[in-house]
Structure formats: structure tokens, C-alpha cells
Protein backbone atom coordinates (compact mmCIF):
# COMPACT_ATOMS: atom_id res chain seq x y z
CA UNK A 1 0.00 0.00 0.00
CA UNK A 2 0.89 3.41 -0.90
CA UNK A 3 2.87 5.42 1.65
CA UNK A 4 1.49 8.74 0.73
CA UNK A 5 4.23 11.18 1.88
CA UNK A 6 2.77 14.75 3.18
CA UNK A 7 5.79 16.69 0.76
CA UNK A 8 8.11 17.16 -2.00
CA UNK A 9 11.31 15.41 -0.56
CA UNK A 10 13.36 17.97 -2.11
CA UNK A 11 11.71 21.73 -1.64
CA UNK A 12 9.46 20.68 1.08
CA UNK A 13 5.70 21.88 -0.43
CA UNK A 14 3.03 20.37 1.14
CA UNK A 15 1.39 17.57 -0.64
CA UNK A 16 -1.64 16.11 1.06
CA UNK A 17 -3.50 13.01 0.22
CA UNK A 18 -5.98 15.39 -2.32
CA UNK A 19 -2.68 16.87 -3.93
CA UNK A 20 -3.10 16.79 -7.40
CA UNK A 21 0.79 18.06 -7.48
CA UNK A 22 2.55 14.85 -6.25
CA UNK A 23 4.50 12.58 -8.34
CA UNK A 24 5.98 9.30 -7.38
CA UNK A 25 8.42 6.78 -8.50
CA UNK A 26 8.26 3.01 -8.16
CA UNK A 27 10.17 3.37 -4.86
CA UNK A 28 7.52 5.70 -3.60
CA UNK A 29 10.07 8.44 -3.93
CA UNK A 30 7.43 11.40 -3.59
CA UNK A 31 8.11 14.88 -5.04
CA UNK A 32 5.86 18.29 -6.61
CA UNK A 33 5.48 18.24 -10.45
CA UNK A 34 7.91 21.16 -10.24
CA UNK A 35 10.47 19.14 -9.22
CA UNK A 36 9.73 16.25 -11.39
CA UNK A 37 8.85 17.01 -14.10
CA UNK A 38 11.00 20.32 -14.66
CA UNK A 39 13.86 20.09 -12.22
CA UNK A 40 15.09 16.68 -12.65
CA UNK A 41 13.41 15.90 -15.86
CA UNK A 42 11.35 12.69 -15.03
CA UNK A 43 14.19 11.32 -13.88
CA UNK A 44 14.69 9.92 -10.25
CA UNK A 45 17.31 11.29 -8.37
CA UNK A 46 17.32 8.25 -6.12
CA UNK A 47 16.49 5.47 -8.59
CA UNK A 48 16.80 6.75 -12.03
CA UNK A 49 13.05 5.89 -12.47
CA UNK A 50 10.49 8.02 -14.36
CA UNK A 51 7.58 9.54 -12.12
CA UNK A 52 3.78 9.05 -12.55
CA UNK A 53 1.24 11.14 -10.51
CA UNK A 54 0.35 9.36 -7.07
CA UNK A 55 -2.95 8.65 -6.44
CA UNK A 56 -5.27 10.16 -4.66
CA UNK A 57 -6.20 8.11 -1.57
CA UNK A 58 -10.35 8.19 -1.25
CA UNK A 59 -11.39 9.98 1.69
CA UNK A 60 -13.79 7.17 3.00
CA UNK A 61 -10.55 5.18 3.38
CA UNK A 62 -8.17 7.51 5.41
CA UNK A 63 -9.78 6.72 8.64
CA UNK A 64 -8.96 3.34 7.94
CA UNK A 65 -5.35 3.99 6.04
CA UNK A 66 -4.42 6.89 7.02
CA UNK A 67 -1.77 8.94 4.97
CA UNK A 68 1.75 9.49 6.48
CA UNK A 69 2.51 12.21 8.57
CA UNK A 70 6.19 11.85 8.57
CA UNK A 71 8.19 14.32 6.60
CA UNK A 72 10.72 13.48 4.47
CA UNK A 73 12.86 16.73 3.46
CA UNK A 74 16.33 15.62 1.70
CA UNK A 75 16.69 18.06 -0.65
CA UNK A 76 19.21 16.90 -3.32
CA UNK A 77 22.72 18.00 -4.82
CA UNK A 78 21.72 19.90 -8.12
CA UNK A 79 24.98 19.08 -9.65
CA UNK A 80 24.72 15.54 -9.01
CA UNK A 81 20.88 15.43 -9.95
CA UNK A 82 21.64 16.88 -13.40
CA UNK A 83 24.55 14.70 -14.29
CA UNK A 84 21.88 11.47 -13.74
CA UNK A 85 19.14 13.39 -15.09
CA UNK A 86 21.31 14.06 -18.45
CA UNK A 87 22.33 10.56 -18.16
CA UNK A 88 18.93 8.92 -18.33
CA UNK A 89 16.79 11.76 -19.60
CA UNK A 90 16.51 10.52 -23.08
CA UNK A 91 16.21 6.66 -22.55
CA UNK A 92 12.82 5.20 -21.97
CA UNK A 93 12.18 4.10 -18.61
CA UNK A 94 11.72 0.80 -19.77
CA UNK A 95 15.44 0.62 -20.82
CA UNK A 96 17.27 2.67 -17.80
């Protein structure tokens, strides 16, 4: 089951359950669609994966399985992120 992290690991914006703004990787890596999608490309900093948008968890079941509260705020090195993004940027995820 999801994890659903309350923020972008690396600038820290909030992203509840309802966020519309959170993308994930297959490791549940959870960041904004800024960072994603513009900042390291759809590229992983962690993984290499590509991100998808996380789902939205339906409210009838958050009583039940509730979202996480624990943040997770690692921003990462730039310079590092951008040599992997450049790296992998241009290969299918399929292939990385």
C-alpha cells in the first residue's frame, strides 16, 4: 500500500492526500510536479526511475489507512541530480 508522503522530498511543499501536485516513482520516492517534471526531468534522483502522478487516496478510506505524517525533506545536490538526469533523460524508462 501506498505510503502517501505529506511533501516534496526535495523543496518541502506540502502535498496532502488530495494533492493533485505529487508525483511518485516506483520506490515511492514522492516529489511536486515542479520538481519532477521540470527540475530533474522525469528522472529519479534516487532510482533513475520516471515519475507518474500518485494517487489520490479516497477519503472514505483515510480513517482506515491513514496517509503518512512523517516528513521526508532531503533536498538533493543539483549538480549531481543533473549529471543522472542528463544521463537517463533521453532513454525510456523501460530501458534505464
Amino acid at each position: 500500500m501506498l505510503e502517501i508522503k505529506p511533501n516534496c522530498e526535495h523543496c518541502n511543499k506540502a502535498l496532502p492526500n488530495t494533492s493533485t501536485e505529487a508525483m511518485i516513482c516506483s520506490f515511492e520516492c514522492t516529489y511536486c510536479k515542479t520538481c519532477a517534471l521540470e527540475i530533474f526531468e522525469n528522472v529519479c534522483p534516487s532510482c533513475s526511475g520516471n515519475f507518474v502522478e500518485r494517487p489520490i487516496r479516497p477519503t472514505k478510506m483515510i480513517g482506515k489507512y491513514a496517509a503518512s505524517s512523517k516528513i521526508v525533506h532531503q533536498p538533493k545536490d543539483l549538480a549531481k541530480a543533473k549529471l543522472n538526469t542528463n544521463q537517463y533523460k533521453n532513454i525510456h524508462p523501460s530501458k534505464r
